[in-house]
N, C-alpha and C. Protein backbone atom coordinates (compact mmCIF):
# COMPACT_ATOMS: atom_id res chain seq x y z
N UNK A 1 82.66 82.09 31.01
CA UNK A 1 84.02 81.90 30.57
C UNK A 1 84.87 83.00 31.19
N UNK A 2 86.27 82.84 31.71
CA UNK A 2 86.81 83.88 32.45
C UNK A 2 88.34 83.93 31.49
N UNK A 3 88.60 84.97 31.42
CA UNK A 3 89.48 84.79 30.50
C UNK A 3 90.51 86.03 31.48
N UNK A 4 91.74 86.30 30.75
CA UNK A 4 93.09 86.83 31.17
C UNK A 4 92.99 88.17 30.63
N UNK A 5 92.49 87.95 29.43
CA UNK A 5 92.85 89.62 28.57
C UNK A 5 91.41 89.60 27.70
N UNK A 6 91.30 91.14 26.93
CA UNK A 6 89.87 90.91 26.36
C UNK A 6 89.69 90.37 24.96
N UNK A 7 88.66 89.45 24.94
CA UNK A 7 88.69 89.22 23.56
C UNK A 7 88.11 89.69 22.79
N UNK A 8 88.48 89.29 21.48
CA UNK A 8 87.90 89.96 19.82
C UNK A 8 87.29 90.22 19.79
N UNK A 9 86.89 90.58 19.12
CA UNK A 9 84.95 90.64 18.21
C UNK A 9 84.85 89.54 17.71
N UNK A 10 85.77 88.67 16.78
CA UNK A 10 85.62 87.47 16.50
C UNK A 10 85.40 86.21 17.76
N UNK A 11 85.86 86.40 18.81
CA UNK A 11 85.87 85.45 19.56
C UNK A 11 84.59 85.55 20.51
N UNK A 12 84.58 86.69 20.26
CA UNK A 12 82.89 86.48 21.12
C UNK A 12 81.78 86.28 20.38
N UNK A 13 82.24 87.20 18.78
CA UNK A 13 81.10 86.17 18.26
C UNK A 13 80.72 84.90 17.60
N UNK A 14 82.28 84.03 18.17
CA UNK A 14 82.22 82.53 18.10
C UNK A 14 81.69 81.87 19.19
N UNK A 15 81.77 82.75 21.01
CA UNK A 15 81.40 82.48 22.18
C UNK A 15 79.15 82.45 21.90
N UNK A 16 79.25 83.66 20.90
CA UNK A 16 77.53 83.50 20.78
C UNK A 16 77.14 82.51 20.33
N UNK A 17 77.90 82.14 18.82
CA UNK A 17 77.20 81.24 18.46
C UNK A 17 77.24 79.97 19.13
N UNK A 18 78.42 79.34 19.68
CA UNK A 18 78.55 78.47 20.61
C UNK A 18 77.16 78.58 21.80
N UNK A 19 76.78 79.32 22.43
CA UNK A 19 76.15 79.78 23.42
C UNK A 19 74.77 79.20 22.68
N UNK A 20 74.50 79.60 21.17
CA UNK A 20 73.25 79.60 21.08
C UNK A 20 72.50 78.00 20.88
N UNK A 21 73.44 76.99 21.39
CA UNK A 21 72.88 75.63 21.52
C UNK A 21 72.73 75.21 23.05
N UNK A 22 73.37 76.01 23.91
CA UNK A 22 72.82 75.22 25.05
C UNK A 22 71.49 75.69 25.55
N UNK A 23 71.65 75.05 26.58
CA UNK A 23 70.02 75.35 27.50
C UNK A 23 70.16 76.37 28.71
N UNK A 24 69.07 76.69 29.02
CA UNK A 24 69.35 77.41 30.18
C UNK A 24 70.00 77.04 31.72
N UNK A 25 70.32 77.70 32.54
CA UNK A 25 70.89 76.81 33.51
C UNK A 25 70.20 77.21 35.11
N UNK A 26 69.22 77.17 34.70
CA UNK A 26 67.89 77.58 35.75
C UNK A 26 66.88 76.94 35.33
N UNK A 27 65.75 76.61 36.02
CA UNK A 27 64.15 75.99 35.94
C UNK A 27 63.49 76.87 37.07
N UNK A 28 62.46 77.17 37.41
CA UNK A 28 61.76 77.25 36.10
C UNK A 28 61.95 78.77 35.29
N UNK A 29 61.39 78.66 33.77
CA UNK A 29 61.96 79.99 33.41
C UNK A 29 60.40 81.18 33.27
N UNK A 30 61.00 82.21 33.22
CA UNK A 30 60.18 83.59 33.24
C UNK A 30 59.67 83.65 34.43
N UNK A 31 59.87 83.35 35.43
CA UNK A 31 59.18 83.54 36.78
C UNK A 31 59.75 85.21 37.36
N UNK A 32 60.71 85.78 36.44
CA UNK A 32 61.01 87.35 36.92
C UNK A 32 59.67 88.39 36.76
N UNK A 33 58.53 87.39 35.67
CA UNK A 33 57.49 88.30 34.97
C UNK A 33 56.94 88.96 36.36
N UNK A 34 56.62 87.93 37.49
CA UNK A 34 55.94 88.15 38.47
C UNK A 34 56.76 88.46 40.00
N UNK A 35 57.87 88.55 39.37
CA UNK A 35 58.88 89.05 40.77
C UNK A 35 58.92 87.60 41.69
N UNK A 36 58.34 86.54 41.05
CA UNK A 36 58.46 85.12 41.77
C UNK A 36 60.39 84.51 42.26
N UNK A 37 60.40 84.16 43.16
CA UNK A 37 62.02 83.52 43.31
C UNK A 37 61.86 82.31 43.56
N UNK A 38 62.50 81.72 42.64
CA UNK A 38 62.53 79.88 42.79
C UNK A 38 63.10 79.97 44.18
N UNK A 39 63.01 78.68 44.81
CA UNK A 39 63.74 78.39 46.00
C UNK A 39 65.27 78.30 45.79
N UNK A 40 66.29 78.66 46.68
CA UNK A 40 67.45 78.33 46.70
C UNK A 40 67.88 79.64 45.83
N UNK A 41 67.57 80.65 45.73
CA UNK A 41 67.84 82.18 44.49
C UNK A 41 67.74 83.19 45.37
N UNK A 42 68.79 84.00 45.36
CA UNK A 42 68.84 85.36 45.84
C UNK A 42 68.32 86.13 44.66
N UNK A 43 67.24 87.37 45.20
CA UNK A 43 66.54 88.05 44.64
C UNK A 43 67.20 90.11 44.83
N UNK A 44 67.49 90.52 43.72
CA UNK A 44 67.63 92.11 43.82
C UNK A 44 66.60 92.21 43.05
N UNK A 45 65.85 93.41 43.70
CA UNK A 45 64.70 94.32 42.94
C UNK A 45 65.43 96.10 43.26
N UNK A 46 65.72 96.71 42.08
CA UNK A 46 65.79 97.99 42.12
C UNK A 46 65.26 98.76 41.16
N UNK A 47 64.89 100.09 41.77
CA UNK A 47 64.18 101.04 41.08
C UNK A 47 64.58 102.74 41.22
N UNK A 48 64.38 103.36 40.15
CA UNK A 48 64.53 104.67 39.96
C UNK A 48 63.91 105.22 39.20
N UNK A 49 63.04 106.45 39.91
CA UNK A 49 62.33 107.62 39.45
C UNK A 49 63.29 108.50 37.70
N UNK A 50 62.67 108.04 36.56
CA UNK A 50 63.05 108.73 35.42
C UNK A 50 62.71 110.08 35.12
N UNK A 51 61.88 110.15 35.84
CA UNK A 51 61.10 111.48 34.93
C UNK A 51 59.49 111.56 35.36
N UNK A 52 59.01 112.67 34.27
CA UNK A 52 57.82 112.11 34.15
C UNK A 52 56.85 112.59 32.84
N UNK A 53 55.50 112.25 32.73
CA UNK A 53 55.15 112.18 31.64
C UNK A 53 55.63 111.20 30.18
N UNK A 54 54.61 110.85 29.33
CA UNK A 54 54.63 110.44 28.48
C UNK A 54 56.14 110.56 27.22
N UNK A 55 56.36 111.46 27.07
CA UNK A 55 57.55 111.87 26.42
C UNK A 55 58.72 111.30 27.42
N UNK A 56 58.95 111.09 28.33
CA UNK A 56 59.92 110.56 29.17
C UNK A 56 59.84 108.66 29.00
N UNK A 57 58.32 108.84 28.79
CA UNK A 57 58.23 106.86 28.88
C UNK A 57 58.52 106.62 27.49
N UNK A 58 58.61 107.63 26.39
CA UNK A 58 58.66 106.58 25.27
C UNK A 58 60.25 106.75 25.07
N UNK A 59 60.99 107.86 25.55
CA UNK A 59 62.43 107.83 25.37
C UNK A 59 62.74 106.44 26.21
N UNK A 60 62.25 106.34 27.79
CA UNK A 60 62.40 105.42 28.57
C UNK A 60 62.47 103.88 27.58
N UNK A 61 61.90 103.91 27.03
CA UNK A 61 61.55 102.91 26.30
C UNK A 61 62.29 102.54 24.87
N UNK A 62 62.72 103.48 24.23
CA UNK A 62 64.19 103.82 23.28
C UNK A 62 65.32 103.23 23.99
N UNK A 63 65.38 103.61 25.34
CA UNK A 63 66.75 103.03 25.94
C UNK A 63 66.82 101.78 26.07
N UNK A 64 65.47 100.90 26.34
CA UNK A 64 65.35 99.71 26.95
C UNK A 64 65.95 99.20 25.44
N UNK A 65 65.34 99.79 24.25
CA UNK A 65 65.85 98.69 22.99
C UNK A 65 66.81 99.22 22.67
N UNK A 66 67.66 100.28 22.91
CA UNK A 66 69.63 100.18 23.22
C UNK A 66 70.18 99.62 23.67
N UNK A 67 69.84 99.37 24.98
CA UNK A 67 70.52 98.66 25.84
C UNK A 67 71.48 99.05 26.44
N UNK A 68 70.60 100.56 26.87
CA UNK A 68 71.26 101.80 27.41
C UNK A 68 71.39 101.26 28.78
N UNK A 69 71.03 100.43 29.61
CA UNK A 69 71.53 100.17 30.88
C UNK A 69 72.29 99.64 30.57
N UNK A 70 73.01 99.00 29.94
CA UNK A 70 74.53 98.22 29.99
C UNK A 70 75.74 99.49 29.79
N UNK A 71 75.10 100.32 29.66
CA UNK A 71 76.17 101.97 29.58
C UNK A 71 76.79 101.87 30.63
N UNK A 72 77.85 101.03 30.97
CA UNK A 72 78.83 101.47 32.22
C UNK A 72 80.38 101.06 31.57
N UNK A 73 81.24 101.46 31.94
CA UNK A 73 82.72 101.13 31.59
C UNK A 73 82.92 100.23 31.94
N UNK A 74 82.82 98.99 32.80
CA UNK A 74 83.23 98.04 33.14
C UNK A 74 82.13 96.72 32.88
N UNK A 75 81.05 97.04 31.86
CA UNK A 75 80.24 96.09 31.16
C UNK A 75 80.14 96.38 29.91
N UNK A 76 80.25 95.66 29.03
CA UNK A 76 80.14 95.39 27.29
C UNK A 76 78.96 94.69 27.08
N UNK A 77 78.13 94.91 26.50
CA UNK A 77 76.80 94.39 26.00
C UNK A 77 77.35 93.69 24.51
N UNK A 78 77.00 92.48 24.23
CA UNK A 78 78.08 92.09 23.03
C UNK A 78 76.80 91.59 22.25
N UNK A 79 76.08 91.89 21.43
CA UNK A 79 76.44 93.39 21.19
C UNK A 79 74.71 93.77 20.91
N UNK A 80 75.23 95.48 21.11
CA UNK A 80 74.27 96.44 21.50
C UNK A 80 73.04 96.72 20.31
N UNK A 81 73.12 96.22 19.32
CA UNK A 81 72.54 96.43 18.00
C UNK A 81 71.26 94.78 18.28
N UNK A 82 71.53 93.91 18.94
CA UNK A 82 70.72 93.23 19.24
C UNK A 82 69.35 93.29 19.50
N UNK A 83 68.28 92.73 18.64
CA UNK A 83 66.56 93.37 18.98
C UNK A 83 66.07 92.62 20.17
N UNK A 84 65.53 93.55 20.25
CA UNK A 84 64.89 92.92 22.22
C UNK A 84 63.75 91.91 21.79
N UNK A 85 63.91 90.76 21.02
CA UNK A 85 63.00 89.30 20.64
C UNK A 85 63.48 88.41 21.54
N UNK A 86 62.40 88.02 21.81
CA UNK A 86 62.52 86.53 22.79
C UNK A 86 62.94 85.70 21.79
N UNK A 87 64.25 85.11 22.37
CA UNK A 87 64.77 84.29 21.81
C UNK A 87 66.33 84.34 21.53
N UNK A 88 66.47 85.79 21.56
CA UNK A 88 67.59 86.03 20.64
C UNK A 88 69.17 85.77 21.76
N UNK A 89 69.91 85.82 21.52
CA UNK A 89 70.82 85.42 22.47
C UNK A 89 72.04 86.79 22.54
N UNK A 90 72.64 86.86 23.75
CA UNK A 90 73.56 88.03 23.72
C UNK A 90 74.68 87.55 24.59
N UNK A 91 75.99 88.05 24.68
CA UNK A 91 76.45 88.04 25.85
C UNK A 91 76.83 89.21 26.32
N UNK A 92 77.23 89.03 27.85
CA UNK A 92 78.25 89.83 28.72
C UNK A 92 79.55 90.07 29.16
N UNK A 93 80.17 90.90 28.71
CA UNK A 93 81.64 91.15 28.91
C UNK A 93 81.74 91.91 30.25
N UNK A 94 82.39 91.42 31.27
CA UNK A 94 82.82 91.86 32.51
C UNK A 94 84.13 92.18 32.97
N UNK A 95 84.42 93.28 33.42
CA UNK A 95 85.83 93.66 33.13
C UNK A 95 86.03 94.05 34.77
N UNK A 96 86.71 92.93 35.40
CA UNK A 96 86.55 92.66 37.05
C UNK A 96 88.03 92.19 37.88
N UNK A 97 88.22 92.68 39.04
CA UNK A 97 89.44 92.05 39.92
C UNK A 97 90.55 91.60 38.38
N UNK A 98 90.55 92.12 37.40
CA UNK A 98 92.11 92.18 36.51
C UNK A 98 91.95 91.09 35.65
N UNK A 99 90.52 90.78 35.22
CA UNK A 99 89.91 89.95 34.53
C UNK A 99 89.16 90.28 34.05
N UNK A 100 88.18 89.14 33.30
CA UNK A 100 87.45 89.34 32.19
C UNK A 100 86.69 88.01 32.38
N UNK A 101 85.20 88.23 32.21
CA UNK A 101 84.13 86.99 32.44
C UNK A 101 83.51 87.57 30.94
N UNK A 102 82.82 86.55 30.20
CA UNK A 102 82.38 86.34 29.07
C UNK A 102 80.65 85.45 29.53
N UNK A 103 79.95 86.00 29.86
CA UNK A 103 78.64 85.14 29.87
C UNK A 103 77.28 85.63 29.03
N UNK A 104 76.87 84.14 28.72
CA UNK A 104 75.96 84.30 27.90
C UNK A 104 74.22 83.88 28.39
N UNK A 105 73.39 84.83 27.69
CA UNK A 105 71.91 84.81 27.92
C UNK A 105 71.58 84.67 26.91
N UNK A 106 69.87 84.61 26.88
CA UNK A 106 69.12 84.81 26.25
C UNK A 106 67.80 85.38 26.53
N UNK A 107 67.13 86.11 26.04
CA UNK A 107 65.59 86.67 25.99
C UNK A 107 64.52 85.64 26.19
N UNK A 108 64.22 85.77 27.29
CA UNK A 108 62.98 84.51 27.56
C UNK A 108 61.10 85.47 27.41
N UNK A 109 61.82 86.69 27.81
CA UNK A 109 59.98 87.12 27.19
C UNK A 109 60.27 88.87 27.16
N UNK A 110 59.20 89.57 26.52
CA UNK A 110 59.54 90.76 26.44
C UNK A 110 58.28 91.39 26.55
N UNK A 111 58.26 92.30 27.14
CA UNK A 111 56.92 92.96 27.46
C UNK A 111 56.83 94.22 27.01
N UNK A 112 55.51 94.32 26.11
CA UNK A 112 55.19 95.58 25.53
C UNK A 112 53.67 95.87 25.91
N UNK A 113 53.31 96.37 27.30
CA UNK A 113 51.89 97.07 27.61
C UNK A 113 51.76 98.30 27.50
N UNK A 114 51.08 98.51 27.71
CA UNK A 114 50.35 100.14 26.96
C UNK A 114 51.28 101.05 28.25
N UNK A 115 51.64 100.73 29.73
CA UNK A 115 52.27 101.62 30.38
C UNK A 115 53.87 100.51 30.52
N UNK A 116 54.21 99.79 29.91
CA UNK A 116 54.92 98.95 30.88
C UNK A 116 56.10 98.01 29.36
N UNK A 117 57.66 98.43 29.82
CA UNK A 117 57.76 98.39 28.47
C UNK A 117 59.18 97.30 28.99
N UNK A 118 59.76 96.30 28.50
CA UNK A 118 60.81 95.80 28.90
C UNK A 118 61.22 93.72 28.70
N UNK A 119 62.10 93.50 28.86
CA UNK A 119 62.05 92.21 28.62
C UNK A 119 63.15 91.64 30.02
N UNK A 120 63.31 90.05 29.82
CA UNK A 120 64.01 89.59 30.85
C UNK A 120 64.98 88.56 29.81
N UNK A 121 66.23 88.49 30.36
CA UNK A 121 66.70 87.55 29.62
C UNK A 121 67.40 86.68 31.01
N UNK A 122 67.41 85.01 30.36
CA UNK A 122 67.90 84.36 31.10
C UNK A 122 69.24 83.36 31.01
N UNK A 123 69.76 83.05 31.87
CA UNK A 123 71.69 82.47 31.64
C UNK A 123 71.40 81.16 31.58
N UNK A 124 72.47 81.13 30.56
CA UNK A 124 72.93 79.67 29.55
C UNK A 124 73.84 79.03 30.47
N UNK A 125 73.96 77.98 29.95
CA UNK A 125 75.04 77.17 30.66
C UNK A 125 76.23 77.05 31.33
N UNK A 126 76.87 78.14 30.24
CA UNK A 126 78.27 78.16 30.21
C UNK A 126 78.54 80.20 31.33
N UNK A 127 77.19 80.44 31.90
CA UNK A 127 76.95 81.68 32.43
C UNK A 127 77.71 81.58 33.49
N UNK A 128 78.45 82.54 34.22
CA UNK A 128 78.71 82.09 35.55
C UNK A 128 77.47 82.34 36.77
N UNK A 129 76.72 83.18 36.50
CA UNK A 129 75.48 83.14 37.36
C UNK A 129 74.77 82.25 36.82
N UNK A 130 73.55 81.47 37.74
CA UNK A 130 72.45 80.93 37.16
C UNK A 130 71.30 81.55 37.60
N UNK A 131 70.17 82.44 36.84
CA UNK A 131 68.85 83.26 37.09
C UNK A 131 68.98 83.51 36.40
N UNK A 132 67.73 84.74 36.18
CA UNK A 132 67.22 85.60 35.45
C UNK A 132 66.94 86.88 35.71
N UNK A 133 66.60 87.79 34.90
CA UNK A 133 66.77 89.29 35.01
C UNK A 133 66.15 90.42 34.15
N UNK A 134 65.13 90.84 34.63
CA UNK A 134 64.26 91.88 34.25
C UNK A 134 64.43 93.06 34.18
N UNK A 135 64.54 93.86 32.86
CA UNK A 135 64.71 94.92 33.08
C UNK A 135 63.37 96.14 32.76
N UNK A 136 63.00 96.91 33.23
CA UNK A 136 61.42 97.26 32.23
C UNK A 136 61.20 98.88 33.04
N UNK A 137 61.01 99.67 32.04
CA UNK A 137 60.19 100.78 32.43
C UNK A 137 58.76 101.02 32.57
N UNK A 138 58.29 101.56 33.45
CA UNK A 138 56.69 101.76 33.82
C UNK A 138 56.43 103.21 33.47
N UNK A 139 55.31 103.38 33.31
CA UNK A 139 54.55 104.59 33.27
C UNK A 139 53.34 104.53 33.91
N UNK A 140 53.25 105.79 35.39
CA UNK A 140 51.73 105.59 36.17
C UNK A 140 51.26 106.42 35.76
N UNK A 141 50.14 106.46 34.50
CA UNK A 141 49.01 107.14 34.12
C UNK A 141 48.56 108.16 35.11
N UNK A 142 48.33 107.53 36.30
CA UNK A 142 47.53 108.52 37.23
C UNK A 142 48.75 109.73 38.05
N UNK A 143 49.84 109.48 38.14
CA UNK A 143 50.97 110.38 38.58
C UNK A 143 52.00 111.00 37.79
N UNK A 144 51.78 110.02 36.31
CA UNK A 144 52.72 110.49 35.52
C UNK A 144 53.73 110.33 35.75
N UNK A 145 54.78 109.17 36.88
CA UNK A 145 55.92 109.24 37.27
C UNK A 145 56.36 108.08 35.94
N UNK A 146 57.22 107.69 35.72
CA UNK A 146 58.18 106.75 34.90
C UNK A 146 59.43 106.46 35.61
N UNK A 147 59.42 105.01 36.01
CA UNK A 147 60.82 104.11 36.21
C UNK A 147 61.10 103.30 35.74
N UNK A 148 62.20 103.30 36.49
CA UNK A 148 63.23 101.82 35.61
C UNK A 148 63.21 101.17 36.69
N UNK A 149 62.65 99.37 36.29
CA UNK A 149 62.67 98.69 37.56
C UNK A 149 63.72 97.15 37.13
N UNK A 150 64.51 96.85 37.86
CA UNK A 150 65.30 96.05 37.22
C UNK A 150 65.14 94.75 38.39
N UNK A 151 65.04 93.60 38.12
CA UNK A 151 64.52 92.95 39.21
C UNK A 151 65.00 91.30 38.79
N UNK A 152 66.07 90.86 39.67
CA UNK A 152 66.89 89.50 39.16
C UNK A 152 67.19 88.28 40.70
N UNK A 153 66.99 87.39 40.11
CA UNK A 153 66.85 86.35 41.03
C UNK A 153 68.30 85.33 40.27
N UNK A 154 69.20 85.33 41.47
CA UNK A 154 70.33 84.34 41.32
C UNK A 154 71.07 83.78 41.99
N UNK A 155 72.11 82.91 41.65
CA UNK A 155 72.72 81.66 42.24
C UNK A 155 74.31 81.49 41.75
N UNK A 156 75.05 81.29 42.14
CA UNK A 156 76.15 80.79 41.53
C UNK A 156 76.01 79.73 40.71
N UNK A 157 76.73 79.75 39.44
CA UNK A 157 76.80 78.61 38.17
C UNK A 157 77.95 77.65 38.62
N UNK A 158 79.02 78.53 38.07
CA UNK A 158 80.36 78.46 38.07
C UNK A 158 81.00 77.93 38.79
N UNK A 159 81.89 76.97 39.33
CA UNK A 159 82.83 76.88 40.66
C UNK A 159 83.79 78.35 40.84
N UNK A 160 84.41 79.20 40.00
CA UNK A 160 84.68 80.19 40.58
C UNK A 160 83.55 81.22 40.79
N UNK A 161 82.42 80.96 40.40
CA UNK A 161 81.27 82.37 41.02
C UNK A 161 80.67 81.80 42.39
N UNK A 162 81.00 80.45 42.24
CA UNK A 162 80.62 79.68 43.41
C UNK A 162 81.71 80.00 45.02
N UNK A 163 83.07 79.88 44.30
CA UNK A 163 84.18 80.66 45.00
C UNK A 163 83.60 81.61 45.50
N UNK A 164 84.08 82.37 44.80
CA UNK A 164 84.05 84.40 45.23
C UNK A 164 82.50 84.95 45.17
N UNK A 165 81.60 83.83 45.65
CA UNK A 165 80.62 84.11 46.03
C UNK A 165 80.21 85.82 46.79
N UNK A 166 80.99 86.16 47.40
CA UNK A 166 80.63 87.55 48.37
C UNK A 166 80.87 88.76 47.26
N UNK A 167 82.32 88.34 46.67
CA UNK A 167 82.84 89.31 45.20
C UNK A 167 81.25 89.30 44.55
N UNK A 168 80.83 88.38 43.85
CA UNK A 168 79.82 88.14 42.82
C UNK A 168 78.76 89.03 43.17
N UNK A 169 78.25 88.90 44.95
CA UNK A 169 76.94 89.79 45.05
C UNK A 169 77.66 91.17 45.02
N UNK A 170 78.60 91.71 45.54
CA UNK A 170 79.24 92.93 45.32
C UNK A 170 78.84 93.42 43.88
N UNK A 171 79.24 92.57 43.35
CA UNK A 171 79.99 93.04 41.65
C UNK A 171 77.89 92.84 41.05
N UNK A 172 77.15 92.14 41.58
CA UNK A 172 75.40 92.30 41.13
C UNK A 172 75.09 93.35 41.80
N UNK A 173 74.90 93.87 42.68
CA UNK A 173 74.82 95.61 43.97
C UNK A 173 75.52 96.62 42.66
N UNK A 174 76.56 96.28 42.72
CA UNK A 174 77.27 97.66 41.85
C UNK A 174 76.81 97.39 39.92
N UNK A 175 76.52 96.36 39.87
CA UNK A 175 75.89 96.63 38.22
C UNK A 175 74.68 97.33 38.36
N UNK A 176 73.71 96.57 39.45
CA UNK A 176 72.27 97.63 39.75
C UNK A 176 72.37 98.79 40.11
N UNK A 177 73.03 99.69 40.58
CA UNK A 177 73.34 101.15 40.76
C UNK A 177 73.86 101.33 39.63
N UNK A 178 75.02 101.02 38.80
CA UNK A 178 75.32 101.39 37.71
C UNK A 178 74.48 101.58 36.25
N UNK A 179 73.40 100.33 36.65
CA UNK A 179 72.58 100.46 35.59
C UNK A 179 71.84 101.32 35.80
N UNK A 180 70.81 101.95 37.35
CA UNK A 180 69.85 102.97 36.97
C UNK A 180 70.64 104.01 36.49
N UNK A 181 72.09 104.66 37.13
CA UNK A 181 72.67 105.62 36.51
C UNK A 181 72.52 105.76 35.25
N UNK A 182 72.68 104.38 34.29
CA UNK A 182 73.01 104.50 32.69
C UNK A 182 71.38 105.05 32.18
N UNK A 183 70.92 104.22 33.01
CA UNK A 183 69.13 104.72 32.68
C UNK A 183 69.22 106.29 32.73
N UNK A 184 69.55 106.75 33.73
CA UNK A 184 69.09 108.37 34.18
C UNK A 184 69.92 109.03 33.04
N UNK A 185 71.39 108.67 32.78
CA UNK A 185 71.78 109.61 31.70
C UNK A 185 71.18 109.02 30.29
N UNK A 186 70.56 108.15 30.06
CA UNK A 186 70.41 107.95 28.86
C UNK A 186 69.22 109.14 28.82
N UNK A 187 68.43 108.81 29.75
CA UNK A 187 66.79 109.94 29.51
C UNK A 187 67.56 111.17 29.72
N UNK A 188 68.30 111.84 30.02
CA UNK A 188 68.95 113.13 30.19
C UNK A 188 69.76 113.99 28.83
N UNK A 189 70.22 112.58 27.80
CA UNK A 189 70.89 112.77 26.78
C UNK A 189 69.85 112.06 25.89
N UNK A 190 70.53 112.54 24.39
CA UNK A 190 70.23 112.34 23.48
C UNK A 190 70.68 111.38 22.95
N UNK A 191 70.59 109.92 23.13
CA UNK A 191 70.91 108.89 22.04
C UNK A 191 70.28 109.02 20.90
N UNK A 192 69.70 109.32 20.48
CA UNK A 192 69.12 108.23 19.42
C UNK A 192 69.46 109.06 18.43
């Protein structure tokens, strides 16, 4: 949904519940588990060195259920109190070219392994992208390093994401730099 000015709290959380009857607007789904790309999907994989040691992966892992990568000024996580369950639905507030995009996901799987911590959620109907998108921290036992690996396969939905197609991958490039940033200051500061 692209809107003129920003909306409520009420109106987006009439945009969720609305959101939470359609379907997804991709096939097949969870294929981010394995870094797989349907045909016809542009794929970003990015990564950044957190830290290291154990005490770094479980903060690493505090952030993932904040939803401390959506920490940038020009993205709204709607909203941030949301539990990282498959299933649950969220949207995105985008604050772009003197506008405002409103799109909605949902949690298609969430991963909790002994080094490997994170979930993927995937776009609804009314999304202007169509894919999915992984976000997850690792921990290598044997080096002790910890990252954030964020890794999304997509398509234009929309007839205007379909438009400003070149804008859109711009504006996916600059959320993935923006997000490891939010990662690095979240492990640097003290949320919680």
């Amino acid at each position: 949904m692209f809107l003129l000015s920003k909306p409520q709290k009420e109106d987006i959380d009439s945009f969720i519940i609305c959101s939470s009857h359609l379907d997804f607007s991709y096939f097949p789904i969870s294929w981010s588990y394995r870094c797989i790309v349907p045909h016809g999907y542009k794929s970003d994989h990015n990564r950044i060195k957190l830290g290291e040691g154990n005490a770094v992966f479980e903060k690493a892992k505090d952030a993932v259920r904040a939803w401390k990568m959506f920490d940038m000024p020009w993205v709204g996580l709607c909203h941030p109190d949301t539990p990282i369950e498959t299933g649950k639905d969220v949207a995105i507030l985008i604050r772009h070219f003197g506008f405002y995009s409103l799109n909605a996901a949902r949690i298609v799987y969430v991963i909790d392994e002994p080094n490997r911590f994170g979930f993927a959620y995937g776009t609804l109907e009314d999304h202007g992208e169509s894919g999915e998108e992984r976000f997850s921290v690792e921990y290598d036992p044997e080096t002790g390093e910890v990252w954030y690996d964020l890794f999304a396969f997509s398509r234009p939905n929309l007839f205007l994401a379909k438009l400003g197609y070149p804008l859109t991958r711009m504006l996916q490039k600059r959320f993935a730099r923006d997000s490891k940033a939010a990662m690095v200051r979240a492990i640097k500061g003290d949320f919680r």
